[in-house]
Protein backbone atom coordinates (compact mmCIF):
# COMPACT_ATOMS: atom_id res chain seq x y z
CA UNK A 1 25.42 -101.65 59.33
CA UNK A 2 25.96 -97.97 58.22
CA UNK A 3 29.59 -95.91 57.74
CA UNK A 4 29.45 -92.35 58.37
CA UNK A 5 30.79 -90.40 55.25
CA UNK A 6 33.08 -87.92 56.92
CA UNK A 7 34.99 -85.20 54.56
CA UNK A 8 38.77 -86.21 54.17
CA UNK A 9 41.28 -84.68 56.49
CA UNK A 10 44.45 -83.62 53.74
CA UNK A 11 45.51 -79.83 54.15
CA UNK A 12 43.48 -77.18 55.62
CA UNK A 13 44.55 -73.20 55.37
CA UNK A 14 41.84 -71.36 57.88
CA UNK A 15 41.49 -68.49 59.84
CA UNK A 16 41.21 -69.93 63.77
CA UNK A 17 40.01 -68.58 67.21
CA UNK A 18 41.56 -68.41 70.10
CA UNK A 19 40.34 -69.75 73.42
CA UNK A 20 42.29 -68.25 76.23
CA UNK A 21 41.74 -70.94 78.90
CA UNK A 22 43.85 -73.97 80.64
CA UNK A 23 42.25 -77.20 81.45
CA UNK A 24 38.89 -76.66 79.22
CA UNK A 25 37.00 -79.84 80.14
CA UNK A 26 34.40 -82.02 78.45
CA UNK A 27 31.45 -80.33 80.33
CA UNK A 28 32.78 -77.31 79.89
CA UNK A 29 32.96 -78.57 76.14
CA UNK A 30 29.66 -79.48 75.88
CA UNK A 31 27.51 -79.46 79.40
CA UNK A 32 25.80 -82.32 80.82
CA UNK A 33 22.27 -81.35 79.91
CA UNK A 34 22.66 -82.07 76.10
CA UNK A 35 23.87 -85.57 76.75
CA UNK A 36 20.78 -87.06 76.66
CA UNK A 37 21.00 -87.67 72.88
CA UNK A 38 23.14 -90.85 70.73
CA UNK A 39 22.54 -88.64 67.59
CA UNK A 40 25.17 -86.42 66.28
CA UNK A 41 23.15 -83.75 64.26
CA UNK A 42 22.80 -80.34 66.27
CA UNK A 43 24.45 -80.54 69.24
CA UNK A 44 26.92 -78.25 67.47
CA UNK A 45 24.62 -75.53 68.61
CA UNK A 46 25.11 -76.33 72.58
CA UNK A 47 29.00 -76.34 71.91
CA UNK A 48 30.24 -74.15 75.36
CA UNK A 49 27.26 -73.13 75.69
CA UNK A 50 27.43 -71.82 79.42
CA UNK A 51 30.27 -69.68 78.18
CA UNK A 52 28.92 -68.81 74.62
CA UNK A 53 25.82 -68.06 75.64
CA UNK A 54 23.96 -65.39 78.32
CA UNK A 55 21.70 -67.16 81.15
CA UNK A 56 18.90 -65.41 78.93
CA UNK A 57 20.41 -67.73 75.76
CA UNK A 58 21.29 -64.61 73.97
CA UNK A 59 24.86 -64.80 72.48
CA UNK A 60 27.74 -63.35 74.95
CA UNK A 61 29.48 -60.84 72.34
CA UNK A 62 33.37 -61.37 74.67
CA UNK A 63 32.97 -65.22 73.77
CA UNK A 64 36.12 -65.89 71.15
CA UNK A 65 33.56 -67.77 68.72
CA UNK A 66 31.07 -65.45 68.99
CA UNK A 67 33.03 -62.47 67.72
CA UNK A 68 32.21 -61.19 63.97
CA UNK A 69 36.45 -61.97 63.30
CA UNK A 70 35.87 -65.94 64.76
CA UNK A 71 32.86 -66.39 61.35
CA UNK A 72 34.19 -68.97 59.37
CA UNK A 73 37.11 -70.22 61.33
CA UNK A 74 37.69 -73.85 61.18
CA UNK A 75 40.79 -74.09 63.84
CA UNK A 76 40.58 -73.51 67.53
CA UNK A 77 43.32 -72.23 69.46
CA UNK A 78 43.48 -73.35 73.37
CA UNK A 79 45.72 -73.93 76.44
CA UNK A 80 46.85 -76.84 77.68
CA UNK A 81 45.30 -79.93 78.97
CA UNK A 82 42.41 -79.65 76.01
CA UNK A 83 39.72 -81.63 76.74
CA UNK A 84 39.97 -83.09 80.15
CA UNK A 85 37.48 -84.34 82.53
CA UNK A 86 34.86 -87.01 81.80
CA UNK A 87 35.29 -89.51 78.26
CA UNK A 88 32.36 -88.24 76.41
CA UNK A 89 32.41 -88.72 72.91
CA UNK A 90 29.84 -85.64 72.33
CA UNK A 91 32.56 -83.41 72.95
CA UNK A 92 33.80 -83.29 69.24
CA UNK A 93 30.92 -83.91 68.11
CA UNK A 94 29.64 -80.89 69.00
CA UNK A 95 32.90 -78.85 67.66
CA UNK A 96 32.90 -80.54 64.75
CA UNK A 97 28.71 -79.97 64.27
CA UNK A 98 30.27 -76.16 65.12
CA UNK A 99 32.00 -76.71 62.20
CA UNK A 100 35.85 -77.00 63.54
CA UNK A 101 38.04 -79.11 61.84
CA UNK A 102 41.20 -79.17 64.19
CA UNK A 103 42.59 -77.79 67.59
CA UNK A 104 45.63 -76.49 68.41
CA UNK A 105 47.08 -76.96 71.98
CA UNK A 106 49.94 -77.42 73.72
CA UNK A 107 48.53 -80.52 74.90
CA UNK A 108 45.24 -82.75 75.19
CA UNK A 109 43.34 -85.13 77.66
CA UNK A 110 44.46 -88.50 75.94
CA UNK A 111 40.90 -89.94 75.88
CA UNK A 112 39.43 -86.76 74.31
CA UNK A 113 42.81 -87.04 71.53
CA UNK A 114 41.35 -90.70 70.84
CA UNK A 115 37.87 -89.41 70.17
CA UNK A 116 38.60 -85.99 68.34
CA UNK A 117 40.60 -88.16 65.61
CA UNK A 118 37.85 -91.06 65.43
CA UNK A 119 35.42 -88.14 64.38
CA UNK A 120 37.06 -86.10 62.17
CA UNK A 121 38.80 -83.66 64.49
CA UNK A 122 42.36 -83.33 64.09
CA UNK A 123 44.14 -82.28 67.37
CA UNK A 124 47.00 -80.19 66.35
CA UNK A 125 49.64 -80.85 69.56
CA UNK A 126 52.71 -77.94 69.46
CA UNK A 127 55.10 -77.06 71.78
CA UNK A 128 54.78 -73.47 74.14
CA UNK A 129 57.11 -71.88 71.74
CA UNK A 130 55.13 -72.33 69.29
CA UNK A 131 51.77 -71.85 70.52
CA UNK A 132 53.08 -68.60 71.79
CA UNK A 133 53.75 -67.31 68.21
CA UNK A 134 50.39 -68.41 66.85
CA UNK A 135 48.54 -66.69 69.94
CA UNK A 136 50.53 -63.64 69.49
CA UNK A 137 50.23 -63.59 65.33
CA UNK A 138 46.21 -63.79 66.04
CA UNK A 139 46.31 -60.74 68.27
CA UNK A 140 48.42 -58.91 65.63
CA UNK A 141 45.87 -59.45 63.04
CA UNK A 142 42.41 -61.17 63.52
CA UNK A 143 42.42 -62.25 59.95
CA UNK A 144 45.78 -64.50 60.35
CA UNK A 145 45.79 -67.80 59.00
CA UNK A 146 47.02 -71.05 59.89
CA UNK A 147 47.51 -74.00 57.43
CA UNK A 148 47.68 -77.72 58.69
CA UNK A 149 49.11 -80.34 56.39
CA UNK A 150 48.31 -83.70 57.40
CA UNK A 151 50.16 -85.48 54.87
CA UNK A 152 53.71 -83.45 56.03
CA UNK A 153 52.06 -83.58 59.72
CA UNK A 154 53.51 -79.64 59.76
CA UNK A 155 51.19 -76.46 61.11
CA UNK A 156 52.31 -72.97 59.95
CA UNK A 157 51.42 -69.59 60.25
CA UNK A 158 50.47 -67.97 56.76
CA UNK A 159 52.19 -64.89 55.60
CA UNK A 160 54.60 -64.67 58.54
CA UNK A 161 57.75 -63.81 57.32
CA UNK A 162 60.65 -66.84 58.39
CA UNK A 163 57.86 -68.32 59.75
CA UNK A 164 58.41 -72.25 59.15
CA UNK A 165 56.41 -74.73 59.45
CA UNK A 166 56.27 -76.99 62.69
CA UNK A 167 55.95 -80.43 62.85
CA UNK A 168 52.79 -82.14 65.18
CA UNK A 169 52.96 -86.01 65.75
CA UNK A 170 50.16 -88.25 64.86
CA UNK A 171 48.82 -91.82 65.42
CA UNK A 172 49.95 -93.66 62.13
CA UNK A 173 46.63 -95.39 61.84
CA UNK A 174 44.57 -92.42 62.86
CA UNK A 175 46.35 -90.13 60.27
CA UNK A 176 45.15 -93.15 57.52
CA UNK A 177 41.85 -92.72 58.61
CA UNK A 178 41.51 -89.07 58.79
CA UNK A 179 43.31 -88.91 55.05
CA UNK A 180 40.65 -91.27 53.64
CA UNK A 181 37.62 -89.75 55.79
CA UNK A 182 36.97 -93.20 57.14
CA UNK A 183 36.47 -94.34 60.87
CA UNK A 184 37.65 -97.53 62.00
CA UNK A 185 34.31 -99.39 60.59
CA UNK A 186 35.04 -97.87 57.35
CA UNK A 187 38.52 -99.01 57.45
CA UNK A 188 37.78 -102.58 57.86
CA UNK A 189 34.91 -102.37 55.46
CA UNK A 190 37.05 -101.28 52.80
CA UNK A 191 39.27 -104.26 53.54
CA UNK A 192 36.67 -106.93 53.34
CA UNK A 193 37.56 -108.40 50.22
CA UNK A 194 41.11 -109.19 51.99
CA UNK A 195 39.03 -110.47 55.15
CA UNK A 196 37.12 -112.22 52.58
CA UNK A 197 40.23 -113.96 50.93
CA UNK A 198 41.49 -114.59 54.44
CA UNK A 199 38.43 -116.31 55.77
CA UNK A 200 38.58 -118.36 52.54
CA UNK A 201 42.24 -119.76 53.54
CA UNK A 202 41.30 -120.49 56.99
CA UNK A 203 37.77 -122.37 56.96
């Protein structure tokens, strides 16, 4: 039995990309083809790959992650409806093997919500208002900054002057396991000596 070590999820201050599309599905996400594999490693490479790449495989220079500005960006930016379509898990894996560690949205597909936070991807859920200003502060200045505080559950803009922090809603027990950089396995494995103690009182 094996835990994957997973970098804790506390505060995060990061340049992001935006994605300037509704209803982004799961194949969209990560298509079809690359779903052959149970392994993790590399399918960050294949992450939208129809869109980031040319038919030829060359890199499509008017994708928003392939831009020079979108190097080193560890927050995505999209529409609503983030994620929808089919329950494949690979989807954050491969944005997280991109090397994303939250998205921003007005809203998610609930079944890709549940799998983003079980692997390290913190969906950042705002309302329009808000997702307005962070759109708009982005196309002001392609070096803006966003930091995410998990512990506070608040997003904010950095540097934006009376621009306050706004507060996202989170799972309780998902937020625990994000903190510690545990999945659910690793939860309950750091609990055994209390499931130890328990078994013990209950033969």
């Amino acid at each position: 039995m094996t835990v994957e070590a997973r970098t804790p999820f506390t505060t995060l201050e990061s340049t992001y990309v935006v994605l300037p599309a509704d209803n982004v599905d799961t194949d969209q996400i990560i298509p079809a083809r690359f779903l052959k594999v149970t392994d993790k490693r590399g399918l960050g490479t294949s992450v939208f790959a129809d869109w980031r790449l040319r038919p030829d495989g060359t890199p499509n220079p008017d994708f928003p992650l392939n831009r020079p500005d979108a190097a080193g960006a560890h927050v995505l930016v999209a529409g609503v409806n983030f994620g929808c379509g089919s329950s494949r898990e690979h989807a954050p894996w491969a944005l997280v093997g991109w090397g994303l560690r939250a998205i921003v949205a007005p809203s998610f597909a609930d079944i890709f919500k549940q799998n983003a936070m079980k692997n390290g991807l913190l969906p950042v859920e705002v309302d329009p208002e808000v997702h307005a200003r962070i759109v708009e502060a982005r196309h002001a200045d392609p070096k803006a900054r966003l930091t995410i505080d998990l512990h506070t559950q608040t997003v904010g803009i950095v540097g934006i002057a009376g621009g306050q922090s706004t507060r996202f809603e989170i799972d309780p027990f998902a937020k625990e396991c994000l903190l510690n950089g545990v999945d659910e396995l690793g939860y309950l494995l750091d609990r055994a000596a209390d499931i130890e103690r328990y078994e013990a009182k209950h033969p």
